[in-house]
PDB file of N, CA and C in Angstrom:
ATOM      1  N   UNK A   1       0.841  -1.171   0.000  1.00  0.00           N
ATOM      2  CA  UNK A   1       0.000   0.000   0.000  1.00  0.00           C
ATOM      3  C   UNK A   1       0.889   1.237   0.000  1.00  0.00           C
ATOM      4  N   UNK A   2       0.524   2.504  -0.885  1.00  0.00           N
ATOM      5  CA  UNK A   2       0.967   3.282  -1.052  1.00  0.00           C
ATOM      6  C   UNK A   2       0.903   4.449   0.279  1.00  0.00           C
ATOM      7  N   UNK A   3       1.677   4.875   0.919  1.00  0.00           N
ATOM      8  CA  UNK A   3       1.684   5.837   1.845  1.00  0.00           C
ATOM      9  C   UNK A   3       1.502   7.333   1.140  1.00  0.00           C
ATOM     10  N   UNK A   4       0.191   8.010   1.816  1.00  0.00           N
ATOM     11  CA  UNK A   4      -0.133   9.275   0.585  1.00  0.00           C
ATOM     12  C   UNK A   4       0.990  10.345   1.790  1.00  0.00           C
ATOM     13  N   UNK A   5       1.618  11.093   0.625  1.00  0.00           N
ATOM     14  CA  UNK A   5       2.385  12.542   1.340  1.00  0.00           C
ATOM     15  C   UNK A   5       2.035  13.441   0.921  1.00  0.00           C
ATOM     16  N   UNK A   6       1.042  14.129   1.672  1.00  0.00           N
ATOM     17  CA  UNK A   6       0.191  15.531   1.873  1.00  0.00           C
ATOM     18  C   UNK A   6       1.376  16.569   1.417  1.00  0.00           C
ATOM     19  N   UNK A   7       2.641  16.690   1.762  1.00  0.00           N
ATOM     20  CA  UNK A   7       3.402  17.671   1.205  1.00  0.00           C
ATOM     21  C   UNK A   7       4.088  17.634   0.164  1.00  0.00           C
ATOM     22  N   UNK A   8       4.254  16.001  -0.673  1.00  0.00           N
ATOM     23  CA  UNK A   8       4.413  15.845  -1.611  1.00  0.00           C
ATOM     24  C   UNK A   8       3.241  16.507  -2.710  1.00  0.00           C
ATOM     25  N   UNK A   9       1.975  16.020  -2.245  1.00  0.00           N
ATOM     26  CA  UNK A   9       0.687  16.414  -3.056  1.00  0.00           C
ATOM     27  C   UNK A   9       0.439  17.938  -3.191  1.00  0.00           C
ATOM     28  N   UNK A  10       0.567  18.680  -2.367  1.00  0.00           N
ATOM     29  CA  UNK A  10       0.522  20.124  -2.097  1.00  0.00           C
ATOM     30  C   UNK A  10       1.545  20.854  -3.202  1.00  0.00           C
ATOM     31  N   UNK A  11       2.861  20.120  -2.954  1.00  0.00           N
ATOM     32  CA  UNK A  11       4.026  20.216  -4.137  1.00  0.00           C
ATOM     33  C   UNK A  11       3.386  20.508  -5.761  1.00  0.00           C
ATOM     34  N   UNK A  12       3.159  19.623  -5.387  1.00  0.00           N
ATOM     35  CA  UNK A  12       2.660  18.773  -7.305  1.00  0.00           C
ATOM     36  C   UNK A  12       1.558  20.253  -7.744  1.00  0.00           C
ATOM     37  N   UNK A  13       0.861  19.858  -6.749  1.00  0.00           N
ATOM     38  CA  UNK A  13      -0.695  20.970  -6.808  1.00  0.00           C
ATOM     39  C   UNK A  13      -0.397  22.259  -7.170  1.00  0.00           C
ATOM     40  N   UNK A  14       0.950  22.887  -6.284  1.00  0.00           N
ATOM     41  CA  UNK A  14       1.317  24.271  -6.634  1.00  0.00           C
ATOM     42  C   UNK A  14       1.982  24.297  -7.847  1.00  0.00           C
ATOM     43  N   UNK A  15       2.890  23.409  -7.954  1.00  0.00           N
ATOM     44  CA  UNK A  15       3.901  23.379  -9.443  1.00  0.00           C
ATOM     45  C   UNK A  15       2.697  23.178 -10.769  1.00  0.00           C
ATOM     46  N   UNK A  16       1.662  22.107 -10.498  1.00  0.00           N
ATOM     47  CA  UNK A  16       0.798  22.192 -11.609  1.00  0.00           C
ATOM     48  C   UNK A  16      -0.512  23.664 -11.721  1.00  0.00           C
ATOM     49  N   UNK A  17      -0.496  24.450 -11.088  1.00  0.00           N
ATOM     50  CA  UNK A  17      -1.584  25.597 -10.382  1.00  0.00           C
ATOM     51  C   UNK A  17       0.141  26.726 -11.385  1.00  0.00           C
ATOM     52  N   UNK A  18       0.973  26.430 -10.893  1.00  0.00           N
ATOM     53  CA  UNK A  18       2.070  27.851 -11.657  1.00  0.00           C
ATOM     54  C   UNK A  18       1.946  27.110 -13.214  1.00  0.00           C
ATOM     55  N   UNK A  19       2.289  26.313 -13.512  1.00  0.00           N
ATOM     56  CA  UNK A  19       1.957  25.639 -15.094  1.00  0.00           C
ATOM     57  C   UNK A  19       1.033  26.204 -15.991  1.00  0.00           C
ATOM     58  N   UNK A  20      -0.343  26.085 -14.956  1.00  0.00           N
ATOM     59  CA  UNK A  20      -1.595  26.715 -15.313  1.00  0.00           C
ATOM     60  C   UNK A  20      -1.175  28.030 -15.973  1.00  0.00           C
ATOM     61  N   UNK A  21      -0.701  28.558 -14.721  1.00  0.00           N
ATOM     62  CA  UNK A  21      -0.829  30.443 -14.857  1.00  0.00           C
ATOM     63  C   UNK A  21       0.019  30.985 -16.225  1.00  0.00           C
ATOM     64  N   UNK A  22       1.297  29.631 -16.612  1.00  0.00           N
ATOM     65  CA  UNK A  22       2.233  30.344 -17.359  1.00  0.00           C
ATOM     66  C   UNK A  22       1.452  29.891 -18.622  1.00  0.00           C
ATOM     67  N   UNK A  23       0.898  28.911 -18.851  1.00  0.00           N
ATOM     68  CA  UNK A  23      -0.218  28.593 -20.416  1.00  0.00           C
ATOM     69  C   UNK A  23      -0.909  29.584 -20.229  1.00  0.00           C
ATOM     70  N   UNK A  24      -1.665  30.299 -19.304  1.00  0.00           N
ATOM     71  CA  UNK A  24      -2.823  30.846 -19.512  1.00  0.00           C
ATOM     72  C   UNK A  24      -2.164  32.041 -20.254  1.00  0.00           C
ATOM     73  N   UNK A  25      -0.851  32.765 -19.381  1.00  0.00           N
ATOM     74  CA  UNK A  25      -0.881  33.688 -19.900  1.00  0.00           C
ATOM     75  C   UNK A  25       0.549  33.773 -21.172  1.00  0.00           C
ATOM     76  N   UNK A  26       0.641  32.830 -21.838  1.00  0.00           N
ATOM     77  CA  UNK A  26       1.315  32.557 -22.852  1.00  0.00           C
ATOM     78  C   UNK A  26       0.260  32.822 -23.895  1.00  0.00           C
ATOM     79  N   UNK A  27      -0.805  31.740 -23.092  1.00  0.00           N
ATOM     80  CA  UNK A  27      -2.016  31.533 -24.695  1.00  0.00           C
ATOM     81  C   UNK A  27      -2.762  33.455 -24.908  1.00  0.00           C
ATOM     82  N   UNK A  28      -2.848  33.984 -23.856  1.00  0.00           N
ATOM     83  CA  UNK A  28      -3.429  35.396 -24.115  1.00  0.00           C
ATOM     84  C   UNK A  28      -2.646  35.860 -24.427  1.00  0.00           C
ATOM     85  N   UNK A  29      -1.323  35.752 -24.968  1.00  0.00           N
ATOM     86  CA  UNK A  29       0.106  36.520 -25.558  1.00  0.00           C
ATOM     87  C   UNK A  29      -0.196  36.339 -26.437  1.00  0.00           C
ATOM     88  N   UNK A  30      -0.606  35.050 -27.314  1.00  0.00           N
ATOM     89  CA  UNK A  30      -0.610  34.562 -28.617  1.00  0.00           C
ATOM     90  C   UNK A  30      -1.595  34.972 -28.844  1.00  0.00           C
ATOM     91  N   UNK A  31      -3.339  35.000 -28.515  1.00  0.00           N
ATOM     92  CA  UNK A  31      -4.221  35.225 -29.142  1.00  0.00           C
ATOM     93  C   UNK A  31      -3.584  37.153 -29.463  1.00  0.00           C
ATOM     94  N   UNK A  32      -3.419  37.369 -28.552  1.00  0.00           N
ATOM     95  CA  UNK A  32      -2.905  38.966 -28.740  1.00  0.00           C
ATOM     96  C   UNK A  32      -2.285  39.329 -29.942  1.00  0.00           C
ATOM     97  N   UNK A  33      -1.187  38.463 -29.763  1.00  0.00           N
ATOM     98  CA  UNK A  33       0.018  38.632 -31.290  1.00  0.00           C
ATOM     99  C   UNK A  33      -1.074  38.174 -32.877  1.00  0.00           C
ATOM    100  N   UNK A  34      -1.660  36.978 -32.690  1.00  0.00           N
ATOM    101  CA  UNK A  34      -2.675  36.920 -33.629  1.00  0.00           C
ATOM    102  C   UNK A  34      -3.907  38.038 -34.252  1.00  0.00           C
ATOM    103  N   UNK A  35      -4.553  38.063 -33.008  1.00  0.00           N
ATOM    104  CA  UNK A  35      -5.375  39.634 -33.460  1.00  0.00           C
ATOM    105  C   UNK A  35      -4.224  40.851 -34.409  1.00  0.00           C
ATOM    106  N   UNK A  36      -3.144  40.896 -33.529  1.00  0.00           N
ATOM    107  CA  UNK A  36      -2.928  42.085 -34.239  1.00  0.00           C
ATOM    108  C   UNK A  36      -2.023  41.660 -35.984  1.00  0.00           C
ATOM    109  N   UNK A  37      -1.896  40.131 -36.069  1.00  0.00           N
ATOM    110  CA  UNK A  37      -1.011  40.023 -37.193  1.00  0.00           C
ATOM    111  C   UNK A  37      -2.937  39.922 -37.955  1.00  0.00           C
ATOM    112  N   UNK A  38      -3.648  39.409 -37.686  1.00  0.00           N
ATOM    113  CA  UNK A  38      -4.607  39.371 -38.603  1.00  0.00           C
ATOM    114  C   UNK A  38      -5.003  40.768 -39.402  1.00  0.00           C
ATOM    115  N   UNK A  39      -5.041  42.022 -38.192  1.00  0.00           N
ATOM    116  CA  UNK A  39      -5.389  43.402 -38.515  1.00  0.00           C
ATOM    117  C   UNK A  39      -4.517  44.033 -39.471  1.00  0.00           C
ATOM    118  N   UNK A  40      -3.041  43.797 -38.979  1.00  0.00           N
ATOM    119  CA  UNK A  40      -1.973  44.024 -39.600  1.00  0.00           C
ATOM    120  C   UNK A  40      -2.300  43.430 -42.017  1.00  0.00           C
ATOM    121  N   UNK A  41      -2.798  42.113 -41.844  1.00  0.00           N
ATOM    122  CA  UNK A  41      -2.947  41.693 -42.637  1.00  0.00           C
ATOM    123  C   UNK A  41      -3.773  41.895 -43.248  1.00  0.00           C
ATOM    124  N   UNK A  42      -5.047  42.487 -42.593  1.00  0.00           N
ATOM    125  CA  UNK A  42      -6.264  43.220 -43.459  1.00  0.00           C
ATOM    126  C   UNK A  42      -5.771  44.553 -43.912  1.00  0.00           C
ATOM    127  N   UNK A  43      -5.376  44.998 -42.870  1.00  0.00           N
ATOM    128  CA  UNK A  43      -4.804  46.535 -43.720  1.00  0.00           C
ATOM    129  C   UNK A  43      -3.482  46.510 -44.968  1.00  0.00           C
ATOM    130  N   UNK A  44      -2.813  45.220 -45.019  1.00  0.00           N
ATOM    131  CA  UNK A  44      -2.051  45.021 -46.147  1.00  0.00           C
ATOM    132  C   UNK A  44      -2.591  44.707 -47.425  1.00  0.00           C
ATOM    133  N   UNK A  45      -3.171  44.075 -46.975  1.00  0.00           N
ATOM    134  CA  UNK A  45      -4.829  43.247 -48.487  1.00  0.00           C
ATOM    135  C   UNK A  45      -5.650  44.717 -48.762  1.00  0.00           C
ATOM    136  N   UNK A  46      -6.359  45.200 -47.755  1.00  0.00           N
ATOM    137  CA  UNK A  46      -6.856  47.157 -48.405  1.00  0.00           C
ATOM    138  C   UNK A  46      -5.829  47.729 -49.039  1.00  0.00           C
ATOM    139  N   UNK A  47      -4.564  47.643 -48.495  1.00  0.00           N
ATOM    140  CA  UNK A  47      -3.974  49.189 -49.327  1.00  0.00           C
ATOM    141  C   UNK A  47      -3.171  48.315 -51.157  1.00  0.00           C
ATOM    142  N   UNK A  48      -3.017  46.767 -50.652  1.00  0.00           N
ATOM    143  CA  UNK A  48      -2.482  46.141 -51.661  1.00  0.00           C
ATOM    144  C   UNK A  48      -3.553  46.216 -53.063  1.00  0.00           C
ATOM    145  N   UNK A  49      -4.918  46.122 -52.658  1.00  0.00           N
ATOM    146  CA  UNK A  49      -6.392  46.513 -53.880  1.00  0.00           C
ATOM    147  C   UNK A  49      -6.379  47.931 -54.199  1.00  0.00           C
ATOM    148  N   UNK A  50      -6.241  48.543 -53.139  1.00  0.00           N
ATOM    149  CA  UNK A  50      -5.738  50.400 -53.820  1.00  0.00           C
ATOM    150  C   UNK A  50      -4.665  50.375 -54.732  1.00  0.00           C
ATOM    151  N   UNK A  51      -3.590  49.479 -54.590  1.00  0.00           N
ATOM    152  CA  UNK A  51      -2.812  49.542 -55.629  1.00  0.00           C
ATOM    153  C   UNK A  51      -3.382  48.979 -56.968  1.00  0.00           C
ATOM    154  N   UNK A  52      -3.405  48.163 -56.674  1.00  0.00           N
ATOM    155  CA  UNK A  52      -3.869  47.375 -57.859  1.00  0.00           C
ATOM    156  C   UNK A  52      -5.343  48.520 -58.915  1.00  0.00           C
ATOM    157  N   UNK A  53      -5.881  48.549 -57.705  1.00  0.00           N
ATOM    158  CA  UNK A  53      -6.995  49.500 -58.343  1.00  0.00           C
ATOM    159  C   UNK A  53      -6.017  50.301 -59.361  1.00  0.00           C
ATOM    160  N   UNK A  54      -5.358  50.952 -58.751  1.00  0.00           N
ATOM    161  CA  UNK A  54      -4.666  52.672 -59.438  1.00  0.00           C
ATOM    162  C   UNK A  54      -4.025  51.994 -60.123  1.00  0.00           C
ATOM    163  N   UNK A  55      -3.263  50.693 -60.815  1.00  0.00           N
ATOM    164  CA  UNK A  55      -2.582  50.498 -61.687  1.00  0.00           C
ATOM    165  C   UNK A  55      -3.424  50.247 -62.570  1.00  0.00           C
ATOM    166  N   UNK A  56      -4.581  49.641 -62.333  1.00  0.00           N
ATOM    167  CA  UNK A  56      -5.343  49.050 -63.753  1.00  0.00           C
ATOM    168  C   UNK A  56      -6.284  50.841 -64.098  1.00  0.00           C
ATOM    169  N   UNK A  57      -6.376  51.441 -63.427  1.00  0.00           N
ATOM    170  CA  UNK A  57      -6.577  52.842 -63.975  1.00  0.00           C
ATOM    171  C   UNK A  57      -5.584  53.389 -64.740  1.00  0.00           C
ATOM    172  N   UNK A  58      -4.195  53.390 -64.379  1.00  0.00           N
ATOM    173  CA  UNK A  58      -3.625  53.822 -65.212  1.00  0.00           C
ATOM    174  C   UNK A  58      -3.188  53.452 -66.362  1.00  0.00           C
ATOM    175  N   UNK A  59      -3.678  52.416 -66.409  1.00  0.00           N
ATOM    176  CA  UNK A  59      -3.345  51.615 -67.534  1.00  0.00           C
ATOM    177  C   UNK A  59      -4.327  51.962 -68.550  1.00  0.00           C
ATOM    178  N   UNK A  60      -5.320  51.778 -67.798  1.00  0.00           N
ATOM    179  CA  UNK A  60      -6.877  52.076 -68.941  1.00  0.00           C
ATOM    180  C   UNK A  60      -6.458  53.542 -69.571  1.00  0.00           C
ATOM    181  N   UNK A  61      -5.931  54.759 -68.318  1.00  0.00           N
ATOM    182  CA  UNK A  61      -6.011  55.820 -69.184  1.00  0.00           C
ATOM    183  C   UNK A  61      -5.018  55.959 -70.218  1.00  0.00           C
ATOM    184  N   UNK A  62      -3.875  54.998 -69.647  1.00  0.00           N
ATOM    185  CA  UNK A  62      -2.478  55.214 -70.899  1.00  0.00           C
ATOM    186  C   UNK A  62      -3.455  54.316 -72.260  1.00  0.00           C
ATOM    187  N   UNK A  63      -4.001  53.576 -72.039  1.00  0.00           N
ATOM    188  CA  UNK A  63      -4.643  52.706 -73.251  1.00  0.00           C
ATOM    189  C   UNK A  63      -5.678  53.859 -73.795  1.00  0.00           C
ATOM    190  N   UNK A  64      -6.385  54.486 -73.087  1.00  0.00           N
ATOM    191  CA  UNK A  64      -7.255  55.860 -74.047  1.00  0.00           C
ATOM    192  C   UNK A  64      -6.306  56.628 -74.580  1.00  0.00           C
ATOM    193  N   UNK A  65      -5.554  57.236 -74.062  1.00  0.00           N
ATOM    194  CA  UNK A  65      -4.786  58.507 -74.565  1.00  0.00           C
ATOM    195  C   UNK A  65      -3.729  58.008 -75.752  1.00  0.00           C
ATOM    196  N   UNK A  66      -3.329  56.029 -75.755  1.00  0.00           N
ATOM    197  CA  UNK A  66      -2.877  56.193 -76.785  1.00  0.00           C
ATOM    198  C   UNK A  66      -3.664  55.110 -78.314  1.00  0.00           C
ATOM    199  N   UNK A  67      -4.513  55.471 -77.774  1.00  0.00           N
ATOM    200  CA  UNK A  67      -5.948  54.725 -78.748  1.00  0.00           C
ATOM    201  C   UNK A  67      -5.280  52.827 -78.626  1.00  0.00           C
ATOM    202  N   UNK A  68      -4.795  52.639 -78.061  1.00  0.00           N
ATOM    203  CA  UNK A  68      -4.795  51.284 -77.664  1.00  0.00           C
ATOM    204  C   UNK A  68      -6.010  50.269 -77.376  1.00  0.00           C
ATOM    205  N   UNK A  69      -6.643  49.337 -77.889  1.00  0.00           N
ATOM    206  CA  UNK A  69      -7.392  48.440 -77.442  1.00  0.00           C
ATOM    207  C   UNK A  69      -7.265  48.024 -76.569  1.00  0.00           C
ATOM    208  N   UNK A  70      -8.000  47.745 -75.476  1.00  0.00           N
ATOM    209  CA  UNK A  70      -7.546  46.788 -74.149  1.00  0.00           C
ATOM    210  C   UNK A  70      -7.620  44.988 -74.719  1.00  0.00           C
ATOM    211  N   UNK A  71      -6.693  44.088 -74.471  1.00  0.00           N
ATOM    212  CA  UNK A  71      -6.294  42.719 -74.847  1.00  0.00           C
ATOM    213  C   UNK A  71      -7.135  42.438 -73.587  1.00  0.00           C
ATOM    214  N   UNK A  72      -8.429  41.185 -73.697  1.00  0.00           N
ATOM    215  CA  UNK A  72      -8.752  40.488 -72.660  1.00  0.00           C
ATOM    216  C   UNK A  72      -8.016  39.871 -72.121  1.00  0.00           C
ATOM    217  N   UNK A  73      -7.534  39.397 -70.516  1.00  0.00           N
ATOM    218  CA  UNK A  73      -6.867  38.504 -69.957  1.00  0.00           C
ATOM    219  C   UNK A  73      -7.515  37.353 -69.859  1.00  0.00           C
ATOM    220  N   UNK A  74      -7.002  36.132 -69.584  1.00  0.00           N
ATOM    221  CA  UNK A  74      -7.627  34.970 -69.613  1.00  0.00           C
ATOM    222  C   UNK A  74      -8.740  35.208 -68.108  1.00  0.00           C
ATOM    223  N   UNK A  75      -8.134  35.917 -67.164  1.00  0.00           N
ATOM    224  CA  UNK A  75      -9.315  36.182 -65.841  1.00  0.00           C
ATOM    225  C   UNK A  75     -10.065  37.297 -66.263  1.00  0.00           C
ATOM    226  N   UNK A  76     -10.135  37.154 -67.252  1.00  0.00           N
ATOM    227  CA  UNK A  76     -10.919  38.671 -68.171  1.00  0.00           C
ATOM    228  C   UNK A  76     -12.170  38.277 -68.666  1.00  0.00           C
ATOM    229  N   UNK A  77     -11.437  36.869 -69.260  1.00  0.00           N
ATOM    230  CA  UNK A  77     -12.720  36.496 -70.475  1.00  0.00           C
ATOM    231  C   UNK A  77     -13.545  34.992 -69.625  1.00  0.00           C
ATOM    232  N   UNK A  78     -14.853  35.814 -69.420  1.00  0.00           N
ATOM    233  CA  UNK A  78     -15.219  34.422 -68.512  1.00  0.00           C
ATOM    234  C   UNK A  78     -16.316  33.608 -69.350  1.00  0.00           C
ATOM    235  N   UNK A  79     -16.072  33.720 -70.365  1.00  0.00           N
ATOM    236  CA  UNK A  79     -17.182  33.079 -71.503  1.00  0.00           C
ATOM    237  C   UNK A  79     -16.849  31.898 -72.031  1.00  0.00           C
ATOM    238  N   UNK A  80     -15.385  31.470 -71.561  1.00  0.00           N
ATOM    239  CA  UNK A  80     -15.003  30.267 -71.583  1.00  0.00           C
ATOM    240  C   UNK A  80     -14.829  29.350 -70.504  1.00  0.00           C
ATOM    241  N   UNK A  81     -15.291  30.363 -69.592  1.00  0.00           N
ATOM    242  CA  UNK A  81     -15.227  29.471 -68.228  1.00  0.00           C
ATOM    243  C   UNK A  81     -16.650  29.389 -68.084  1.00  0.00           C
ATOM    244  N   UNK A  82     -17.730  29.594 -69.005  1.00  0.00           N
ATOM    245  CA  UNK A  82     -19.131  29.263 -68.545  1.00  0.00           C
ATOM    246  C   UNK A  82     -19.400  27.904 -69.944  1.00  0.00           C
ATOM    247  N   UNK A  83     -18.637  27.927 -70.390  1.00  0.00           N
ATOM    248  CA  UNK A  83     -18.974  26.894 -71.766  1.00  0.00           C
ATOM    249  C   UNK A  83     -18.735  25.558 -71.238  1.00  0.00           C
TER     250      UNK A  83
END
């Protein structure tokens, strides 16, 4: 039969109770760092479509001003992706 040691158990209890505290507040570090890389990443994807926007504008206007046709791109022409 096993002899129980109350100060062994108390041991364990506190060392697993500080364990606790350092996950808990590891994991609210990480959700933290996450929120802000997600935000970080939405505001890279907005200003990255502003670009994009203003390039395909400028393109359209360099294609008016020099009577250029616009060439469909294959993500242009979706009449072959409905056939």
């Amino acid at each position: 039969m096993t002899v129980f040691d109350i100060d062994t158990f108390e041991r364990r209890i506190s060392e697993l109770v500080r364990a606790y505290e350092t996950l808990r507040a590891d994991h609210e570090a990480l959700v933290a760092t996450h929120a802000d890389e997600v935000r970080r990443n939405e505001d890279v994807r907005s200003r990255l479509a502003h670009v994009i926007e203003r390039i395909r504008a400028l393109e359209a206007e360099t294609q008016t001003e020099t009577g250029i046709a616009t060439r469909p791109t294959d993500a242009d022409d979706t009449s072959r992706a409905s056939s």
